[in-house]
Protein backbone atom coordinates (compact mmCIF):
# COMPACT_ATOMS: atom_id res chain seq x y z
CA UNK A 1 106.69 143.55 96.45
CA UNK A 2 105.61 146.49 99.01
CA UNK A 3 103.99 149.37 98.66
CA UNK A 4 105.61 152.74 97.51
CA UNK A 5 104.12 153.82 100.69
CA UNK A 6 105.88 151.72 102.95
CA UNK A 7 109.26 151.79 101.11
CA UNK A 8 109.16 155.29 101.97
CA UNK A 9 108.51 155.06 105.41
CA UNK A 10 111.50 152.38 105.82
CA UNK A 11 113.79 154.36 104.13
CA UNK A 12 113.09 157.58 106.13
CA UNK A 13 113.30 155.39 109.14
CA UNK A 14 116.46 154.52 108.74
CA UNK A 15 117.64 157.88 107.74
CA UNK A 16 116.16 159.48 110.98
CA UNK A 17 118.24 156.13 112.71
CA UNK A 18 121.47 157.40 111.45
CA UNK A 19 120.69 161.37 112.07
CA UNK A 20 120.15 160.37 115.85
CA UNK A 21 123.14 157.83 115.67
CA UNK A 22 125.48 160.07 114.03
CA UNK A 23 124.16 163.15 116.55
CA UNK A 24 124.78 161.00 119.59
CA UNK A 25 128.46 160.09 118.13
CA UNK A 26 129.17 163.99 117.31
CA UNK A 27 132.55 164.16 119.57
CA UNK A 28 132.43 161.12 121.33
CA UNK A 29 135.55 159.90 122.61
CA UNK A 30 137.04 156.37 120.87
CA UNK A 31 136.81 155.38 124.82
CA UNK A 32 133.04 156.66 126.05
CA UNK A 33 132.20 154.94 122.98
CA UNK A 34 133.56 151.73 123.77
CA UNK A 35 132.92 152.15 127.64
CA UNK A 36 129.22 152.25 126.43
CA UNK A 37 128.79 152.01 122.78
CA UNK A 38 125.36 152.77 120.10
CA UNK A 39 123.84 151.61 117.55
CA UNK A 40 124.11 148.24 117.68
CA UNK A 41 120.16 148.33 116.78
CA UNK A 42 120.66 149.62 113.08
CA UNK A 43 120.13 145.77 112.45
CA UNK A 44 116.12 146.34 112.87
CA UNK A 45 116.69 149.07 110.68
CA UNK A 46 118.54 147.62 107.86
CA UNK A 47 116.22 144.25 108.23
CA UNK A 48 112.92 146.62 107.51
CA UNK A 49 114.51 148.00 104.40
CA UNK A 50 114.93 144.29 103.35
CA UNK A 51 112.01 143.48 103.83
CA UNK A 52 109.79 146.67 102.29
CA UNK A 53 112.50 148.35 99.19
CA UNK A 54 114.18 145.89 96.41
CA UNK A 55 118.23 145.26 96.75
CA UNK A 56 119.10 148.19 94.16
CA UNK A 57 117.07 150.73 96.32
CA UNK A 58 118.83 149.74 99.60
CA UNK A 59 122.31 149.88 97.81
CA UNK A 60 121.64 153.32 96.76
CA UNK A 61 120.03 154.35 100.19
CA UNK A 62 122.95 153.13 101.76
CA UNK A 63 125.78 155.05 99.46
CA UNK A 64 123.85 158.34 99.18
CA UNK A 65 122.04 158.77 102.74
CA UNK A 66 124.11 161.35 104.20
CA UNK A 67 123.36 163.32 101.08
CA UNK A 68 119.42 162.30 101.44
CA UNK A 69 119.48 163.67 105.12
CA UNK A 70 121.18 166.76 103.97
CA UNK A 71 118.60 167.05 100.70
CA UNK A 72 115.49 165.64 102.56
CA UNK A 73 115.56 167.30 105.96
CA UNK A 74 114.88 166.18 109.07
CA UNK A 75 111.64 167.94 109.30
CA UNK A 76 110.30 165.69 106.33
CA UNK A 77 111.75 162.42 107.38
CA UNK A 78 110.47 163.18 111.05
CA UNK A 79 106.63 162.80 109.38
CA UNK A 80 106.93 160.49 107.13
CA UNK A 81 108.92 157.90 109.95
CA UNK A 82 106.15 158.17 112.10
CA UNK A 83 103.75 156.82 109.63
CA UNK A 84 102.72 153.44 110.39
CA UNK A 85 103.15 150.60 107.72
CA UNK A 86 100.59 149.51 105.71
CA UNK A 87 99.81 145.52 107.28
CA UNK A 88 98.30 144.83 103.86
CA UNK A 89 100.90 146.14 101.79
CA UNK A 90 99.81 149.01 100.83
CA UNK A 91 98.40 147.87 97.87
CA UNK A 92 95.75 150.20 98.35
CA UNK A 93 98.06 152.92 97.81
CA UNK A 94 100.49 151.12 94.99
């Protein structure tokens, strides 16, 4: 299992992800969107909370996160996404 540390930093990842994503869709035509469409990387995303949070965290991350970016802030999540993960684990830090 990973580190509290880098569950964190996944999760806030993926939350700044879909703040950018959802500011770049912010009244975007249904054609500019398919002309050129984003976020077809949230896969990288989604693969790193996998791979660092257990199944029950993800589910919850994924139902609740607009409600986590509103709660959070994007001046926290900024920091803590920037972190880098721990290689080891973190299990310095667990």
């Amino acid at each position: 299992m990973s580190s509290k540390r880098n569950q964190t930093i996944a999760i806030a990842r993926f939350l700044m992800y879909k703040y950018g994503l959802n500011q770049q869709l912010e009244g975007m035509a249904d054609e500019e969107y398919l002309a050129h469409p984003i976020g077809l990387d949230v896969g990288q995303y989604v693969a790193d909370l996998m791979k660092y949070c257990p199944e029950h965290i993800v589910d919850q991350v994924m139902e609740h996160q607009d409600a986590l970016l509103r709660r959070l802030g994007t001046d926290y999540l900024t920091v803590i996404a920037y972190m880098p993960y721990e290689e080891d684990g973190g299990t310095k830090y667990a």
